[in-house]
Protein backbone atom coordinates (compact mmCIF):
# COMPACT_ATOMS: atom_id res chain seq x y z
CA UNK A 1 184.89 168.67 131.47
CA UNK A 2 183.64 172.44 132.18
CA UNK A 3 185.30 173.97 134.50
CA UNK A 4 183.87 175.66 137.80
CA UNK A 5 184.78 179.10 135.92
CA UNK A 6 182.69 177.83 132.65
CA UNK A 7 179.90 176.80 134.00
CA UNK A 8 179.22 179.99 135.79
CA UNK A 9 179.88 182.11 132.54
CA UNK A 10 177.65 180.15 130.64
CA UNK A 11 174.81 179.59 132.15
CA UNK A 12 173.21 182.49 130.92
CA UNK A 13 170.46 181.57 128.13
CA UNK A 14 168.99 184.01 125.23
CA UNK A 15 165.53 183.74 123.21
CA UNK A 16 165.66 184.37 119.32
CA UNK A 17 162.89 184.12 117.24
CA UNK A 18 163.12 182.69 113.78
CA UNK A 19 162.55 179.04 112.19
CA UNK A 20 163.86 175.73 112.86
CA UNK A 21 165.64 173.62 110.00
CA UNK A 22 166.65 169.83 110.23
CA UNK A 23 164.85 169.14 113.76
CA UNK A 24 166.05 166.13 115.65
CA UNK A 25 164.76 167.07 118.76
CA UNK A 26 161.95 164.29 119.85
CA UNK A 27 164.87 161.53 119.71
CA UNK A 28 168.33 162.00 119.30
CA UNK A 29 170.52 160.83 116.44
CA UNK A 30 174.19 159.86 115.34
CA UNK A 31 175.08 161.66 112.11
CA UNK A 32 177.94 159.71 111.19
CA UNK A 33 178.97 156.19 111.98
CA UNK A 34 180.85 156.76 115.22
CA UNK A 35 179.73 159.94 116.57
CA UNK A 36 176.99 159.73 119.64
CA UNK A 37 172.94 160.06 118.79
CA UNK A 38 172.66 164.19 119.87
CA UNK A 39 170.16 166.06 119.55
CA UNK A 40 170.35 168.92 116.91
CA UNK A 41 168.62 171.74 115.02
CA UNK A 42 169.28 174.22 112.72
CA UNK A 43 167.90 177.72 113.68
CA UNK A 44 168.47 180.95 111.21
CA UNK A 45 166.79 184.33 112.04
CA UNK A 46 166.44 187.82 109.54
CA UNK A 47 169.77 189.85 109.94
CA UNK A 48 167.15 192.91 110.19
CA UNK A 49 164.67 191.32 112.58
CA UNK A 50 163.42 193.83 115.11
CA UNK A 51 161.74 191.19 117.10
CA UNK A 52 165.60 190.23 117.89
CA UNK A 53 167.51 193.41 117.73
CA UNK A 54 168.03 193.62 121.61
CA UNK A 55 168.78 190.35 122.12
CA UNK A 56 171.32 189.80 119.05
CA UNK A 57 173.19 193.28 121.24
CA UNK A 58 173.38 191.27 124.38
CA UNK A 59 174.28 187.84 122.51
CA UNK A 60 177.08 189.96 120.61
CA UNK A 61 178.55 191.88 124.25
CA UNK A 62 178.04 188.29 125.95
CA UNK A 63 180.43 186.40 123.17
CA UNK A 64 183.09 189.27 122.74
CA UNK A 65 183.50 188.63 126.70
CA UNK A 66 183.66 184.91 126.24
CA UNK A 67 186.41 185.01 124.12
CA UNK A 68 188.45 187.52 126.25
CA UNK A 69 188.49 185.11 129.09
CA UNK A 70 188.91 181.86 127.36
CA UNK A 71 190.37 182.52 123.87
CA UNK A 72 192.38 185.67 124.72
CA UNK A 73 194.91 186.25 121.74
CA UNK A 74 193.50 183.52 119.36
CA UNK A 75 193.04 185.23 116.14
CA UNK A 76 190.35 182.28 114.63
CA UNK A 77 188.01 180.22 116.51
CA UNK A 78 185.10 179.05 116.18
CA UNK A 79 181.87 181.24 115.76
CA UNK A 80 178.74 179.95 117.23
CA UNK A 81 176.32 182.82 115.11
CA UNK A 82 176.82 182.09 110.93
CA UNK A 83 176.15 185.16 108.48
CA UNK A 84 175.15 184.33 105.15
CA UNK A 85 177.22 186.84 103.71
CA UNK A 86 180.58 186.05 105.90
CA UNK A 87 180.51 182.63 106.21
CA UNK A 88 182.36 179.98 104.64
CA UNK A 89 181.84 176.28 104.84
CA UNK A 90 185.06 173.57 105.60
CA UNK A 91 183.55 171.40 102.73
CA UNK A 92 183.90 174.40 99.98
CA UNK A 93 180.18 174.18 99.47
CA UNK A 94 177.77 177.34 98.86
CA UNK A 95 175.50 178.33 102.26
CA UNK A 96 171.64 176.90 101.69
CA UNK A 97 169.39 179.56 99.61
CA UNK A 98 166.92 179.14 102.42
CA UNK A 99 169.00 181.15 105.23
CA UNK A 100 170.25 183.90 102.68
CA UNK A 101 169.50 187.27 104.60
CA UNK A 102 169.98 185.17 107.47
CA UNK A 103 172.08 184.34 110.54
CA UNK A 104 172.14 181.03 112.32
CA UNK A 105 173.40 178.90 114.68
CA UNK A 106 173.89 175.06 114.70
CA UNK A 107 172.54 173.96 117.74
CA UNK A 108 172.77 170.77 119.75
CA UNK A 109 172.56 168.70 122.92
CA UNK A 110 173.64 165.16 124.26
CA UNK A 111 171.45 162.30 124.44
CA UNK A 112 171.22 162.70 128.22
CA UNK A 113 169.79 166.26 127.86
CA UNK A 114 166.46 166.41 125.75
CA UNK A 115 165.56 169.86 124.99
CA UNK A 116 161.62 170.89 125.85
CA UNK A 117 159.63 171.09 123.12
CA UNK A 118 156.22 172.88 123.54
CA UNK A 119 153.51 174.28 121.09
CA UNK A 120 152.18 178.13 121.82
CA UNK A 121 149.75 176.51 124.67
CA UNK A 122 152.84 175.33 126.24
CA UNK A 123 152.05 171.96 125.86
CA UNK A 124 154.65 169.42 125.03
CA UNK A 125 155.05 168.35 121.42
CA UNK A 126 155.20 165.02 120.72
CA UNK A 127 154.59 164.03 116.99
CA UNK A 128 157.69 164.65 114.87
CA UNK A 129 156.13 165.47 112.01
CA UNK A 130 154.85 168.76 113.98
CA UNK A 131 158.38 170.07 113.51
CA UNK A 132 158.87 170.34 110.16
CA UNK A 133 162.44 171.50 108.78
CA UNK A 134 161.24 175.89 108.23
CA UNK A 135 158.28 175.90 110.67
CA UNK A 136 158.33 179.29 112.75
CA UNK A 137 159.66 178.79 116.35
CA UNK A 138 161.14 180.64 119.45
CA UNK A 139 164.41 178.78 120.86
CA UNK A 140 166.31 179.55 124.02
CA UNK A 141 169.66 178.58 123.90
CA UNK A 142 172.76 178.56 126.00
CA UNK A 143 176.41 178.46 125.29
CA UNK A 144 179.43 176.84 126.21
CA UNK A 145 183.34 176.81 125.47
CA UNK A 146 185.37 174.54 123.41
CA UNK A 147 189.04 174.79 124.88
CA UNK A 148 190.56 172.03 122.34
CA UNK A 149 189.94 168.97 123.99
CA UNK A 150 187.75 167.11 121.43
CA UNK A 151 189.21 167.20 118.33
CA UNK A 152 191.75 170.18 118.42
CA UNK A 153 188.56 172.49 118.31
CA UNK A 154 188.62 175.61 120.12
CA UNK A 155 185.91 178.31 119.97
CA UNK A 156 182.15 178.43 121.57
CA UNK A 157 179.61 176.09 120.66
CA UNK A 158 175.62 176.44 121.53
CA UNK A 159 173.38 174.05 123.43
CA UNK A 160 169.24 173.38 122.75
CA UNK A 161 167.40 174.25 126.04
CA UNK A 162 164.05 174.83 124.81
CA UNK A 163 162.25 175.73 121.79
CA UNK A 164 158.26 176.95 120.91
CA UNK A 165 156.76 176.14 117.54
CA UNK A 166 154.78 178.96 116.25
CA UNK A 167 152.15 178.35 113.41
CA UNK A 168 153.50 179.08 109.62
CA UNK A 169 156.73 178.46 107.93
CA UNK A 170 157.04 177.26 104.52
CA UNK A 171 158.62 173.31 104.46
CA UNK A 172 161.94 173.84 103.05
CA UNK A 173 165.50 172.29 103.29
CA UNK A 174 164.02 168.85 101.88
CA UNK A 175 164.66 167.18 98.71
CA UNK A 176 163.76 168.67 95.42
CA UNK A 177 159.66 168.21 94.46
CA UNK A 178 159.54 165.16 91.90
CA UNK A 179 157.60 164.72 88.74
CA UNK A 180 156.38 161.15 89.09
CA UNK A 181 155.49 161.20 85.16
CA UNK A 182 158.64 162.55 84.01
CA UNK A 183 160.67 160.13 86.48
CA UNK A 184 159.16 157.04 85.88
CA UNK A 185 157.88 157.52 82.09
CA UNK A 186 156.73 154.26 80.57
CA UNK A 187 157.81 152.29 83.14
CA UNK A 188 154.49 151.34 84.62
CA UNK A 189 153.34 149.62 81.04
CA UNK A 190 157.07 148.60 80.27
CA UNK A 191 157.45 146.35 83.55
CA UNK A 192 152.74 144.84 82.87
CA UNK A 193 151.92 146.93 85.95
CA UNK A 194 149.12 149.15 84.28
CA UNK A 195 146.67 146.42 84.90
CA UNK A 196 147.53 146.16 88.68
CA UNK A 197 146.49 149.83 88.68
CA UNK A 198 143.37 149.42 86.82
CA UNK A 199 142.31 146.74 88.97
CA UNK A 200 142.93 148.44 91.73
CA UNK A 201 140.96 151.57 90.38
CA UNK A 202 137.87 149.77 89.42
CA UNK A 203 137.61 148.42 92.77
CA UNK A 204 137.68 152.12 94.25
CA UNK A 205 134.64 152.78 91.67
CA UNK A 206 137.27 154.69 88.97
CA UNK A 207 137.66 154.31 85.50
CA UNK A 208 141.52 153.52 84.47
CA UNK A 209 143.06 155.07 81.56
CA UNK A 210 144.35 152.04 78.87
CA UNK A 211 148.06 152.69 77.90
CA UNK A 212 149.05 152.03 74.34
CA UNK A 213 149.49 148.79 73.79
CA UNK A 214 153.91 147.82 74.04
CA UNK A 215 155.91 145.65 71.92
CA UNK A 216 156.62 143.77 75.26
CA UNK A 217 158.31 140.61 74.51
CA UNK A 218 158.59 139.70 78.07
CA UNK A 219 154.56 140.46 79.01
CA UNK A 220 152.22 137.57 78.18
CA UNK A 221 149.71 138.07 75.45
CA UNK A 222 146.27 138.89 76.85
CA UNK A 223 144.30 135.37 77.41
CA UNK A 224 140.44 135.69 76.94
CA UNK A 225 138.48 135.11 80.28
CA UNK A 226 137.21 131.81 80.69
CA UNK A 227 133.51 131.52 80.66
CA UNK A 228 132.16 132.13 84.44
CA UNK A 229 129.39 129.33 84.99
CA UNK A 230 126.67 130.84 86.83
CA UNK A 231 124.10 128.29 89.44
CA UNK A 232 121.66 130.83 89.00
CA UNK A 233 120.93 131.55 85.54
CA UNK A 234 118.08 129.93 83.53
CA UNK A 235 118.88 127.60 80.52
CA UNK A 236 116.79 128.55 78.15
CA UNK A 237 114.59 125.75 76.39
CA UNK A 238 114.19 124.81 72.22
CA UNK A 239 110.69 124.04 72.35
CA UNK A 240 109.08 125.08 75.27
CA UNK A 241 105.71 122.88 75.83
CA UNK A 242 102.61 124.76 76.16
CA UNK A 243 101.19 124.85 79.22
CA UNK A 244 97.53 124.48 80.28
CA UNK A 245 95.25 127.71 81.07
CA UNK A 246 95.02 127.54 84.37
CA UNK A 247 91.55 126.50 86.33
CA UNK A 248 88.99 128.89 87.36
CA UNK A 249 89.62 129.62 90.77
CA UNK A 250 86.65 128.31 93.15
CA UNK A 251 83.94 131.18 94.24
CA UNK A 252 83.55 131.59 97.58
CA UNK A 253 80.43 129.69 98.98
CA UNK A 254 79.11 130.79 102.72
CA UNK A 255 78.55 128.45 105.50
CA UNK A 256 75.08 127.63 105.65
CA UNK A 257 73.51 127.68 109.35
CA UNK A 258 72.23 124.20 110.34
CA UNK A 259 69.42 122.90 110.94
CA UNK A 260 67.93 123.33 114.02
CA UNK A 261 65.23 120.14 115.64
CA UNK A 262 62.41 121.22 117.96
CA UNK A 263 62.55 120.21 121.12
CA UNK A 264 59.67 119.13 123.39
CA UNK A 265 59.20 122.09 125.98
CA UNK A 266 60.80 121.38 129.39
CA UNK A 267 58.47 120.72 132.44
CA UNK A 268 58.33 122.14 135.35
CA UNK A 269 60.48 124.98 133.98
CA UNK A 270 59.26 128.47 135.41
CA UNK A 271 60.71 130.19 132.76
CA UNK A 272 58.96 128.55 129.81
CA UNK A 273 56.47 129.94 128.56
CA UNK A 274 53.01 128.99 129.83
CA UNK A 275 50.01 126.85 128.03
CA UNK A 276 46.80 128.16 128.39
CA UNK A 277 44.80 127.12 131.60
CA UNK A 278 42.28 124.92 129.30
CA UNK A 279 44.63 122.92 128.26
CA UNK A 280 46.33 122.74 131.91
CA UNK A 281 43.54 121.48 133.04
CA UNK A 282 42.60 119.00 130.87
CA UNK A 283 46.27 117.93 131.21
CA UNK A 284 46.03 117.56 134.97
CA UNK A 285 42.55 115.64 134.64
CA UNK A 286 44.51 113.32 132.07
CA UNK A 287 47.69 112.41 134.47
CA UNK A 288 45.37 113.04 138.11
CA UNK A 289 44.86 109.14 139.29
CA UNK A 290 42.36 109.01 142.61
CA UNK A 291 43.63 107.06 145.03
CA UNK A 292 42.66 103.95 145.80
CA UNK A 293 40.50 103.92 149.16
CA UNK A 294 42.35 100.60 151.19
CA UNK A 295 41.00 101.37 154.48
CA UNK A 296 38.81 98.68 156.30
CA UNK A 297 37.43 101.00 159.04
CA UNK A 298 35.96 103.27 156.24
């Protein structure tokens, strides 16, 4: 537990610009079987960097005070800022090729205090593979005292408070590229799997290169498709009867208009047309019938 004294020392933070390696900062993680998920990054900067000259003065005035009032009189503790050139590993191992010219810090926080991640709009960063182990960044950092408590340990260690991805910075600190010819070899034809990947090819429209045929004695030998029946195709006939020429096809005949019977004109029709008055008359003289004269006091 910090102390009253600590905590007010401390709580100064810096800004270093540089590039982030082996980000766990989205969730945090246990590195070893009992240890508690932290989050942790790697963060390395150019010895010569201008962009960081002031602030590396301040950071190196600010630690030579922390150790006079916590560590006065210890000749070795540890150093939260690594050189390249100065520093040597517990394990015996070489520093990584990708921080030469560098220095660095290794940089963490508990579980309980997720650092802010934020791209250059300040918005918050939330796909993982966005921080890529040597992508550009700008971290602020804090840093606090280990007085031998946990683990005999006694120096200053350095806390995550924030960090900014920039764009650029080559991927590096990952495993080796791999050859997948060289690795795998023959193993593809060895263990029959060429023809899963030609069958998979043809159905993406590509044309699979054949391997060289294997003295396999554990792959089948190639069967011959069966013959596909097909409900559509035509069996084709031995003698094929001839077949009448066709009739000629009828001519066209048009409708004839019928036959029309004359009718007797109508009478008393104003609209037909009139006979002569000659043959009126002799028509009236023909149906005219006087009448008979039944009248005794005539």
């Amino acid at each position: 537990m910090a102390t009253e004294q600590e905590k007010q020392f401390f709580k100064q933070s810096f800004t270093l610009q540089g590039r982030v390696f082996h980000p766990v900062l989205l969730s945090p993680r246990a590195k070893r079987e009992n240890e508690q998920p932290k989050f942790s990054v790697m963060f390395a900067w150019l010895k010569n960097s201008q962009v960081n000259a002031e602030t590396m003065q301040k950071i190196t005035q600010f630690l030579e005070a922390a150790k006079q009032t916590f560590h006065p009189g210890i000749p070795r503790i540890i150093e939260p800022i690594k050189d390249f050139d100065t520093y040597q590993r517990e394990d015996g191992k070489g520093n990584p090729e990708y921080v030469r010219g560098h220095f660095w810090v290794n940089a963490s926080s508990g579980e309980k205090f997720q650092p802010v991640v934020v791209d250059q709009a300040r918005q918050p960063v939330m796909n993982e593979a966005d921080i890529y182990s040597g992508r550009n960044a700008v971290m602020n950092i804090t840093f606090y005292n280990m007085n031998g408590q946990k683990g005999g340990k006694r120096g200053i260690g350095v806390n995550i408070s924030a960090v900014m991805l920039l764009e650029g910075g080559a991927a590096e600190g990952g495993a080796a590229q791999v050859d997948p010819n060289t690795v795998f070899g023959n193993f593809q034809a060895d263990m029959g799997l060429a023809q899963q990947g030609n069958t998979s090819m043809a159905q993406n429209g590509q044309v699979a290169p054949q391997a060289p045929a294997q003295n396999n004695p554990y792959q089948a030998a190639p069967q011959a498709p069966a013959p596909q029946h097909n409900p559509y195709a035509q069996v084709p006939q031995a003698n094929p009867a001839p077949q009448a020429a066709p009739a000629p096809a009828p001519q066209y005949q048009p409708p004839q208009a019928p036959a029309q019977t004359p009718q007797a004109p109508a009478q008393n029709n104003p609209f037909a047309p009139q006979a002569p008055a000659q043959d009126q008359q002799q028509q009236q003289q023909q149906q005219y019938t006087p009448p008979t004269n039944n009248n005794p006091y005539v």
